[in-house]
N, C-alpha and C. Protein backbone atom coordinates (compact mmCIF):
# COMPACT_ATOMS: atom_id res chain seq x y z
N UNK A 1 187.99 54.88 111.55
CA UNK A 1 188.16 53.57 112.14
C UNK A 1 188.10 53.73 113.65
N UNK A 2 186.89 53.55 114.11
CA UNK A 2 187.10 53.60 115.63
C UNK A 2 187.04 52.44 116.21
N UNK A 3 187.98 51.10 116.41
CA UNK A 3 187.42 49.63 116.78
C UNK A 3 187.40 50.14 118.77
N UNK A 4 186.95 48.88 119.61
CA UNK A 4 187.20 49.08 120.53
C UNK A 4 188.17 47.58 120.96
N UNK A 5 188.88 48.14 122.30
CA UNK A 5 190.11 47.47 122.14
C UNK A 5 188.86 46.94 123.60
N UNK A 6 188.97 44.87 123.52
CA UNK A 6 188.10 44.10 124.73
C UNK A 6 188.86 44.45 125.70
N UNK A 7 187.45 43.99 126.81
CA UNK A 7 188.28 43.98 128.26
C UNK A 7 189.26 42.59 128.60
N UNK A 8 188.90 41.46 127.51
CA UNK A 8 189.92 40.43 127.70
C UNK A 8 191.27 41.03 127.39
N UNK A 9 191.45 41.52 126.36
CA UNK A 9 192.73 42.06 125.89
C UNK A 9 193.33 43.50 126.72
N UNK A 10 192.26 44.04 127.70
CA UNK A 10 192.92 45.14 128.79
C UNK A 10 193.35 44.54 129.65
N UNK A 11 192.83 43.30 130.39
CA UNK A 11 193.33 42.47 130.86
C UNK A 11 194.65 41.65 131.33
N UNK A 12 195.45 42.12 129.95
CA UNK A 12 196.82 41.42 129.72
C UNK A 12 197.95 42.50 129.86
N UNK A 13 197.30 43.77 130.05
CA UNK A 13 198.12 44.67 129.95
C UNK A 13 198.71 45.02 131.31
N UNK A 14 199.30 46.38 131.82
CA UNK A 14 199.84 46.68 133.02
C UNK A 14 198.94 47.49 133.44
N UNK A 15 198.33 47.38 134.89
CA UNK A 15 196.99 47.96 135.30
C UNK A 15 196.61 49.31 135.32
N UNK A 16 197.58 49.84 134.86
CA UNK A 16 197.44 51.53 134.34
C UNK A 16 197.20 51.89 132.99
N UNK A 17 197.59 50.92 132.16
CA UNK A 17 197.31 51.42 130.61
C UNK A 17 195.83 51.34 130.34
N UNK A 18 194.91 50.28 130.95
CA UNK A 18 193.79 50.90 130.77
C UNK A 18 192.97 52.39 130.96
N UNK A 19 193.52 52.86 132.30
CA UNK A 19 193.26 54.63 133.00
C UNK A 19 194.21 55.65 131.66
N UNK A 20 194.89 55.21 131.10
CA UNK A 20 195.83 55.63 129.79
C UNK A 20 195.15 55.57 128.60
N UNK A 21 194.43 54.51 128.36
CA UNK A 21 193.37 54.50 127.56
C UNK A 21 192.21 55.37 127.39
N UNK A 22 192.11 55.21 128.43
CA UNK A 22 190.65 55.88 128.38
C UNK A 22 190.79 57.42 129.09
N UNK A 23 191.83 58.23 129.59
CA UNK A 23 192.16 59.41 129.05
C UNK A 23 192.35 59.78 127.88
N UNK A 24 193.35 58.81 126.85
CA UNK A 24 193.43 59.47 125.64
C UNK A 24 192.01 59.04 124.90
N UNK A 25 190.99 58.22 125.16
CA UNK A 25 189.60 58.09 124.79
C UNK A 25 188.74 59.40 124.68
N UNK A 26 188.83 59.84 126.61
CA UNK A 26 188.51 61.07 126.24
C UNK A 26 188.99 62.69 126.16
N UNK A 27 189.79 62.31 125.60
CA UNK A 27 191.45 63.41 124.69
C UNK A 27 191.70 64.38 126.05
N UNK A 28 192.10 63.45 127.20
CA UNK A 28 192.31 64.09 128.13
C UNK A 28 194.10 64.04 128.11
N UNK A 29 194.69 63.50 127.30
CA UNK A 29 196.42 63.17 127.07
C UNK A 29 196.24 63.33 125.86
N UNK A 30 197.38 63.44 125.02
CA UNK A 30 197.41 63.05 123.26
C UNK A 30 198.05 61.47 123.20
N UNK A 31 197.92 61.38 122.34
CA UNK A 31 198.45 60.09 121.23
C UNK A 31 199.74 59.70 121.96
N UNK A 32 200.38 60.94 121.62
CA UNK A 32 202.11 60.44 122.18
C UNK A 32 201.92 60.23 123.48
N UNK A 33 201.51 61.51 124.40
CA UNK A 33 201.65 60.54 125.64
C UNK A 33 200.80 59.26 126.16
N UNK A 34 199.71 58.94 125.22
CA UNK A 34 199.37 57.49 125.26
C UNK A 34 200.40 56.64 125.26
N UNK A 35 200.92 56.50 123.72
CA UNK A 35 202.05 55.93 123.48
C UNK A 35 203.31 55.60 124.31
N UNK A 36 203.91 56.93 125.35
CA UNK A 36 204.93 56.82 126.09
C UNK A 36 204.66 56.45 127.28
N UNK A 37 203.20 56.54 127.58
CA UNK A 37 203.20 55.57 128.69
C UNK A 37 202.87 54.19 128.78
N UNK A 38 202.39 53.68 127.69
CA UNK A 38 202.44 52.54 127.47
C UNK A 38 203.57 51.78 127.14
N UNK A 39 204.26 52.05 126.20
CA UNK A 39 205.73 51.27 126.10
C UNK A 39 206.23 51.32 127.52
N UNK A 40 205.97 52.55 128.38
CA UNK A 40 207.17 52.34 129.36
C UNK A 40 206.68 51.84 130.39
N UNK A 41 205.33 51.35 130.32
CA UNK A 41 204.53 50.33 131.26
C UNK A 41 204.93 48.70 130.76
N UNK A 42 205.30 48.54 129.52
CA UNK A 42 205.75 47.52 128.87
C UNK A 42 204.88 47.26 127.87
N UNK A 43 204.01 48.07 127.05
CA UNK A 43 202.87 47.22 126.45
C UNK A 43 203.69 47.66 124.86
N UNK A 44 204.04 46.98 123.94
CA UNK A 44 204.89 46.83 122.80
C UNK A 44 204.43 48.00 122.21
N UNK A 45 205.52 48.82 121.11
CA UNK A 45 205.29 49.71 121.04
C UNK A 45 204.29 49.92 119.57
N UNK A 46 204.21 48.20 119.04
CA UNK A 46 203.19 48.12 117.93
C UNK A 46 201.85 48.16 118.56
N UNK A 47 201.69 47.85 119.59
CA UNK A 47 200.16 47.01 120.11
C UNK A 47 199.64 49.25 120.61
N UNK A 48 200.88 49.67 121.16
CA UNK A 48 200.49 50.82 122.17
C UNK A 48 199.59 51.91 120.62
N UNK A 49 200.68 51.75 119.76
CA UNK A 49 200.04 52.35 118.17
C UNK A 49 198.95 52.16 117.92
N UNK A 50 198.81 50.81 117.62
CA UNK A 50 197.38 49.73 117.32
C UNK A 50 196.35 50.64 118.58
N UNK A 51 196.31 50.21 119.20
CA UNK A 51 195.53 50.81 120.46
C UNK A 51 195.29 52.43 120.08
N UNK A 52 196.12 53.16 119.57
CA UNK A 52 196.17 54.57 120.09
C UNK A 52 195.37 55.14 119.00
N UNK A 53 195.28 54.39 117.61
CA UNK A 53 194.76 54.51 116.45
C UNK A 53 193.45 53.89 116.22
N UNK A 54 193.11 53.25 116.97
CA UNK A 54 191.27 52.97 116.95
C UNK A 54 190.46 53.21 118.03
N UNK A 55 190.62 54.86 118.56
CA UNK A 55 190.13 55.58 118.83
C UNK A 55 190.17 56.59 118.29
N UNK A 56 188.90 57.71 118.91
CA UNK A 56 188.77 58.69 118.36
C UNK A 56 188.29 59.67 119.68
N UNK A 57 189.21 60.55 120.34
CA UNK A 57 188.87 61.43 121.14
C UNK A 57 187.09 61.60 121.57
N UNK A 58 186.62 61.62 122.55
CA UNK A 58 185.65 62.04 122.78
C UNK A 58 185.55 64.31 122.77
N UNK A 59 186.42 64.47 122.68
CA UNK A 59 186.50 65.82 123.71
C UNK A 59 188.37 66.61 123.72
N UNK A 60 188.13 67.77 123.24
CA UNK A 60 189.35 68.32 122.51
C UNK A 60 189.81 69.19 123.72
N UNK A 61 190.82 69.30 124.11
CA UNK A 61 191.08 70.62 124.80
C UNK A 61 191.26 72.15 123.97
N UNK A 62 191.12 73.41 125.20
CA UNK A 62 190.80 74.16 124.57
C UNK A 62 189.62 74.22 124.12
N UNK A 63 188.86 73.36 124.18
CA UNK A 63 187.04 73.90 123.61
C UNK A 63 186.38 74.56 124.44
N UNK A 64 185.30 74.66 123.75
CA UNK A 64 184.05 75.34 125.50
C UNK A 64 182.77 74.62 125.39
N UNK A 65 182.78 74.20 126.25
CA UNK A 65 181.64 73.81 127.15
C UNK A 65 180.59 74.67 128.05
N UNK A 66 178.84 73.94 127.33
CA UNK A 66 178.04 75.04 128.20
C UNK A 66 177.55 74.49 129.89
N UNK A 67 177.35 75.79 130.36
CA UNK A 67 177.02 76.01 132.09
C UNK A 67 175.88 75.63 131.73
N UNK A 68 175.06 75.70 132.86
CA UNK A 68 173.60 75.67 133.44
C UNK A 68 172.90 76.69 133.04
N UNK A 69 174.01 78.03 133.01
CA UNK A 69 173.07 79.15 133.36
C UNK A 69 173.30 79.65 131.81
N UNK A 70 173.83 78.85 130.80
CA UNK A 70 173.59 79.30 129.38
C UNK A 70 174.87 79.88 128.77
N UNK A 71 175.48 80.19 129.64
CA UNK A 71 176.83 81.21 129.43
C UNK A 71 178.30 80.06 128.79
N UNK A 72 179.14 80.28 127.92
CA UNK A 72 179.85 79.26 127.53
C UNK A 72 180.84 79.60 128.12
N UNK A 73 181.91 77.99 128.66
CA UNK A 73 182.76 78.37 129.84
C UNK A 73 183.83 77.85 128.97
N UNK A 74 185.46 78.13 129.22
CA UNK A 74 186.25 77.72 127.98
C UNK A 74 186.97 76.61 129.18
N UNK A 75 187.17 75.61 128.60
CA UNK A 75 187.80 74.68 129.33
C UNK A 75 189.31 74.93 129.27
N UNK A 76 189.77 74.60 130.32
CA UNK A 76 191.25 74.62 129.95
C UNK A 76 192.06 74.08 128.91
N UNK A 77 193.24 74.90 128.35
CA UNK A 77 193.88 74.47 127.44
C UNK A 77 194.88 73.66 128.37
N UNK A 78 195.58 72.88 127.02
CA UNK A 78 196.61 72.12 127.65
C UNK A 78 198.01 72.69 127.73
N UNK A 79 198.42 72.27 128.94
CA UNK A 79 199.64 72.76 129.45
C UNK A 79 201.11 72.00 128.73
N UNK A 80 201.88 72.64 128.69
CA UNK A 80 202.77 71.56 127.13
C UNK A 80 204.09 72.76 127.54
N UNK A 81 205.07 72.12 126.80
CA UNK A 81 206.16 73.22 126.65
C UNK A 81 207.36 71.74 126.93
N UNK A 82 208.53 72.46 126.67
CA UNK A 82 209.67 72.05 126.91
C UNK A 82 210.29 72.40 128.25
N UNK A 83 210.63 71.42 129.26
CA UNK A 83 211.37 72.14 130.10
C UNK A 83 212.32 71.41 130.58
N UNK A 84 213.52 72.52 130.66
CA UNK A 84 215.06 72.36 130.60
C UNK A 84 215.26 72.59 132.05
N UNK A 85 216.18 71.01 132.04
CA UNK A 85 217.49 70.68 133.84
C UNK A 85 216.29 70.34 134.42
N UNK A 86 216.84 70.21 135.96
CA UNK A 86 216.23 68.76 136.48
C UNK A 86 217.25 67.88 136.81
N UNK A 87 216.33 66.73 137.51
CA UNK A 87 217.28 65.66 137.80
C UNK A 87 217.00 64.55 136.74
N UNK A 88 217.34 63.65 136.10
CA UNK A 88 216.83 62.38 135.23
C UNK A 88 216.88 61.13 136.59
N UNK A 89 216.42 60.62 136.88
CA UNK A 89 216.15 59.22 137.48
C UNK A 89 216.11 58.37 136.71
N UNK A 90 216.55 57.24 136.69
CA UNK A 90 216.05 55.74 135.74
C UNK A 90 216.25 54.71 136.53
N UNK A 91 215.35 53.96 136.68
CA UNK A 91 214.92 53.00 137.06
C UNK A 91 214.99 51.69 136.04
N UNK A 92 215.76 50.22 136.05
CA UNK A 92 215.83 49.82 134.96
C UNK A 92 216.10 47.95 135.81
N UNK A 93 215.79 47.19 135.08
CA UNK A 93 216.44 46.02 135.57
C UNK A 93 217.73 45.68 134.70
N UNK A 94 218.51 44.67 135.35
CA UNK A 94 220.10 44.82 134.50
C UNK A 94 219.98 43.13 134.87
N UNK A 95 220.94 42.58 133.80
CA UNK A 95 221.45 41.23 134.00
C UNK A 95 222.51 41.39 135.41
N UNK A 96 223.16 40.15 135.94
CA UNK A 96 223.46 39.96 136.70
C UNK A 96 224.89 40.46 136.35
N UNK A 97 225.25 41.53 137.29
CA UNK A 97 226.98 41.81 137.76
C UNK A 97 227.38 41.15 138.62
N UNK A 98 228.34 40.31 138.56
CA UNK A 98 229.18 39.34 139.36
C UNK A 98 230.21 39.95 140.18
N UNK A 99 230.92 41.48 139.66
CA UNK A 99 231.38 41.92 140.31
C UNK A 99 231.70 43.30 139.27
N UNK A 100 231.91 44.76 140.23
CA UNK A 100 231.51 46.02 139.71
C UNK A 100 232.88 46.59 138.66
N UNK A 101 234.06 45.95 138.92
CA UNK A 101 234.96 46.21 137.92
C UNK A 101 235.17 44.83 137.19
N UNK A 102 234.44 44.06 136.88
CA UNK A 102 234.30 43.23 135.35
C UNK A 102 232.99 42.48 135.21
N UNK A 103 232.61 43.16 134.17
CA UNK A 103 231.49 42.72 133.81
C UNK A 103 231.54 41.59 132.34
N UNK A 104 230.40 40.54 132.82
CA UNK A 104 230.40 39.51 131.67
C UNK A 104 229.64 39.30 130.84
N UNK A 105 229.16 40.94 130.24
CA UNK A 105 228.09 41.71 128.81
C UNK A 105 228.69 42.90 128.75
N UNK A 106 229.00 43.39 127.09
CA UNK A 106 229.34 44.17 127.08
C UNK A 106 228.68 45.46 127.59
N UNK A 107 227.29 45.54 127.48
CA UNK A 107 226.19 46.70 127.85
C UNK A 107 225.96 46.76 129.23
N UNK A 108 226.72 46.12 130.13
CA UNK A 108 226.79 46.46 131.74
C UNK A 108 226.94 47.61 132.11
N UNK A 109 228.23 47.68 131.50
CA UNK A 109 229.08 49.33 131.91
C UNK A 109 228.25 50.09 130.89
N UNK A 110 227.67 50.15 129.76
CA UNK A 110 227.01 51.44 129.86
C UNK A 110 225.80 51.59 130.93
N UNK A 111 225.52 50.49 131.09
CA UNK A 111 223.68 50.68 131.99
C UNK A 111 224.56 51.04 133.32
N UNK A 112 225.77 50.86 133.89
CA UNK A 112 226.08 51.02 135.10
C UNK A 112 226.72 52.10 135.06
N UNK A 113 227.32 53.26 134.23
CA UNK A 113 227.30 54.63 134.13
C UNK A 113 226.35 55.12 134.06
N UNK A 114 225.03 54.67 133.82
CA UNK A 114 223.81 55.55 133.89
C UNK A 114 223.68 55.75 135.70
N UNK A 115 224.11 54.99 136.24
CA UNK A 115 223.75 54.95 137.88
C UNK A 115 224.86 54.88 138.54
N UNK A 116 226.06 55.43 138.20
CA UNK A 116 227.25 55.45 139.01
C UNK A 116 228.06 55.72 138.29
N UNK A 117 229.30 56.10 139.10
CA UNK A 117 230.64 56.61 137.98
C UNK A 117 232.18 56.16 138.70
N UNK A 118 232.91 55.94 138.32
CA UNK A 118 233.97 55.80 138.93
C UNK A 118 235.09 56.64 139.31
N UNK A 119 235.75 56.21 140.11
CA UNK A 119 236.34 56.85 141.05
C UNK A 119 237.71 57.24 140.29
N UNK A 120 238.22 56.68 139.22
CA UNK A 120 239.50 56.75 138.52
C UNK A 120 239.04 56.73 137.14
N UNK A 121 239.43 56.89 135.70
CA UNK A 121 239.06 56.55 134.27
C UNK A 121 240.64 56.33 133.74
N UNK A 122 240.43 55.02 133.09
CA UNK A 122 241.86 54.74 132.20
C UNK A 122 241.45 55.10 131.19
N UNK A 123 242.69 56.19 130.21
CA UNK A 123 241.99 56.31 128.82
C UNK A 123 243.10 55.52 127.64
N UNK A 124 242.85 55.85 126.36
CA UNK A 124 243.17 54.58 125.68
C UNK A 124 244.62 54.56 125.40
N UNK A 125 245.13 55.85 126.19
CA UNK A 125 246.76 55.43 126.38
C UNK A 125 246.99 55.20 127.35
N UNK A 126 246.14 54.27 128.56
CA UNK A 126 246.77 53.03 129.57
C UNK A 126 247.11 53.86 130.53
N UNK A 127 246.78 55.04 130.44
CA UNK A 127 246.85 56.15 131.88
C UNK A 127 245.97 56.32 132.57
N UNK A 128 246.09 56.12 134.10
CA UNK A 128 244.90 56.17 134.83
C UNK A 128 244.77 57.14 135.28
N UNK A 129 243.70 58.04 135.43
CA UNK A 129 243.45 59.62 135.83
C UNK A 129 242.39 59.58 137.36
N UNK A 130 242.12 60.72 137.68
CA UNK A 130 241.22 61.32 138.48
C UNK A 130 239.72 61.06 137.56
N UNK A 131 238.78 60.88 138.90
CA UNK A 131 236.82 61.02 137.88
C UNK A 131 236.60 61.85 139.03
N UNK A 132 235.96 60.55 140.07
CA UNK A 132 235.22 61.49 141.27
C UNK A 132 236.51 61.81 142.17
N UNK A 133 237.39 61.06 141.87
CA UNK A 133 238.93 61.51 143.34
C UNK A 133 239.70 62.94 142.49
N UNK A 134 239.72 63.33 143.03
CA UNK A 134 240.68 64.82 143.12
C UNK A 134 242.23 63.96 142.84
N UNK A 135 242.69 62.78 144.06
CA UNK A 135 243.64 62.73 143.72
C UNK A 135 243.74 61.30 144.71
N UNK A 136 245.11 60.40 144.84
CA UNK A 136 245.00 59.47 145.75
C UNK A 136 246.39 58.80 146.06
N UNK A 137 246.80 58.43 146.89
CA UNK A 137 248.48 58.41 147.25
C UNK A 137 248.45 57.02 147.89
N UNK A 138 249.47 56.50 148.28
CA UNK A 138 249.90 55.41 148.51
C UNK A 138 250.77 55.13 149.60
N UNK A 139 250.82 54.62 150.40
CA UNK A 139 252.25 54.63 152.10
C UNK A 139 253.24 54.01 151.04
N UNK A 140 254.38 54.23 151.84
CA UNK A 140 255.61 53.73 151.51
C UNK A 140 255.38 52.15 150.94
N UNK A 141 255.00 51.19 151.76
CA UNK A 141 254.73 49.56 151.80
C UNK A 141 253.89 49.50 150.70
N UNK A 142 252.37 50.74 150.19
CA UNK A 142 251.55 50.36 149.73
C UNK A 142 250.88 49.61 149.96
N UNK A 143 250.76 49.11 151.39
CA UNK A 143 249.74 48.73 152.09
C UNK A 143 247.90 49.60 152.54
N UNK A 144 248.44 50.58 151.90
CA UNK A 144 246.88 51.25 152.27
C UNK A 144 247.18 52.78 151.13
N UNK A 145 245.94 53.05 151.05
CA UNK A 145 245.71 54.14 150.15
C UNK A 145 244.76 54.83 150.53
N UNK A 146 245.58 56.26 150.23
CA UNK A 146 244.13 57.27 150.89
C UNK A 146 243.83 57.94 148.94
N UNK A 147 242.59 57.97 149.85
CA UNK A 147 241.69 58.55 148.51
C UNK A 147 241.14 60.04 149.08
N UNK A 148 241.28 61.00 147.75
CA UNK A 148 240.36 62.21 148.34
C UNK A 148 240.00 62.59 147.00
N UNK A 149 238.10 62.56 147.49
CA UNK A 149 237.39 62.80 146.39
C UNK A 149 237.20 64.30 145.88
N UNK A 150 236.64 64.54 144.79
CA UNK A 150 236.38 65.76 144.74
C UNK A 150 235.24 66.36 145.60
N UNK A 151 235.22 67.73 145.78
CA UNK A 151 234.28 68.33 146.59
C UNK A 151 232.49 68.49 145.29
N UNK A 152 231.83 68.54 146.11
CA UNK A 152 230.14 68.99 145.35
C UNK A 152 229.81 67.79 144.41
N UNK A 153 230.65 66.56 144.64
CA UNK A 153 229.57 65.43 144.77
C UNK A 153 228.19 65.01 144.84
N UNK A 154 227.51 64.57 144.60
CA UNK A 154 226.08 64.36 145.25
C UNK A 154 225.39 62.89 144.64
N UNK A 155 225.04 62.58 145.38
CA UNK A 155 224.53 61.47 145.13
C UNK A 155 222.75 61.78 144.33
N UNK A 156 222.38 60.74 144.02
CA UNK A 156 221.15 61.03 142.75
C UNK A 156 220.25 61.62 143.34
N UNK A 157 219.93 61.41 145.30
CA UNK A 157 219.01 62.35 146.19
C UNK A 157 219.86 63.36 146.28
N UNK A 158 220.51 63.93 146.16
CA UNK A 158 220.66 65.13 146.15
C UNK A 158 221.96 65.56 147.55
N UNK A 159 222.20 64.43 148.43
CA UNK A 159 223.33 64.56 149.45
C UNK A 159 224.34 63.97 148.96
N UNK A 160 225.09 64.49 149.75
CA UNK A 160 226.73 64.74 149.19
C UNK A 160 227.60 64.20 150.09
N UNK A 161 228.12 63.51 148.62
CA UNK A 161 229.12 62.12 149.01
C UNK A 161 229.67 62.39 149.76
C-alpha cells in the first residue's frame, strides 16, 4: 500500500512535518521517529500512523551505493543507541495559574513540578519540612523570615540559585 499523502492535506499540518515526511519517504529517519516528531509537532497520533504507513522507503541505511568509478561505496549506517543523563527541558503550555500556591485544576501542580519545586513540602502528617531551604527561622515579632537554601542548586540553565 503505498498511497500518497496531497499537498492540500500537507498543508494543514505544522511546517516541518512535511521535511519529516519526506525523510522518512526517503528512509532517511524510521517510522518511529516519523511518528515522534509528528505528534510532538501536533499532528494526531492516528493521522502521524496513517501517514507513516502509506509509504514505502525509497532507500535503506547501511546499503551501498555505486561511485562513478565502479567501485561500491557503503553508505553510512545509522547512528541509534540509548543514551543515559542529560538535562530534560519541556516546554509545554498550561491553563491559567492565578496564583503559585493554589491552583484551580488539579493537574497544575503536577505540570508545575515539572518546572519548579518548592521551597518547603507538607507531608500527609501536616508537617512542614525543608525541599530547596536547608532550613528557615523567624524574629521574635515574626515579622520577617530568613530563609537559607540549600547549597548546588541550579536552575534548568545550569546557574546556581
Amino acid at each position: 500500500m503505498n498511497h500518497k499523502i496531497t499537498q492540500k492535506q500537507m498543508e494543514k499540518v505544522h511546517v516541518r512535518i512535511p521535511d519529516a515526511f519526506e525523510q522518512l519517504r526517503q528512509g532517511r529517519i524510521s517510522r518511529r521517529d516519523f511518528l515522534r516528531t509528528a505528534t510532538l509537532l501536533g499532528m494526531s497520533a492516528g493521522a502521524a500512523t496513517l501517514a507513516a504507513a502509506c509509504t514505502t522507503p525509497e532507500a535503506t541505511t547501511g546499503s551501498t551505493s555505486s561511485t562513478g568509478s565502479g567501485e561500491a561505496e557503503a553508505a553510512p549506517a545509522a547512528v541509534g543507541g540509548i543514551v543515559r543523563g542529560g538535562t530534560l527541558r519541556i516546554g509545554m503550555l498550561l491553563q491559567q495559574i492565578d496564583h503559585p500556591a493554589r491552583f484551580s485544576w488539579v493537574e497544575a501542580a503536577n505540570v508545575a513540578r515539572q518546572v519548579g519545586e518548592y521551597l518547603t513540602e507538607t507531608g500527609p502528617d501536616n508537617l512542614t519540612r525543608p525541599f530547596l531551604l536547608d532550613s528557615w527561622e523567624a524574629n521574635d515579632d515574626v515579622t520577617e523570615w530568613t530563609l537559607n537554601l540549600k547549597q548546588g542548586i541550579k536552575f534548568n540553565n545550569g546557574d546556581e540559585l
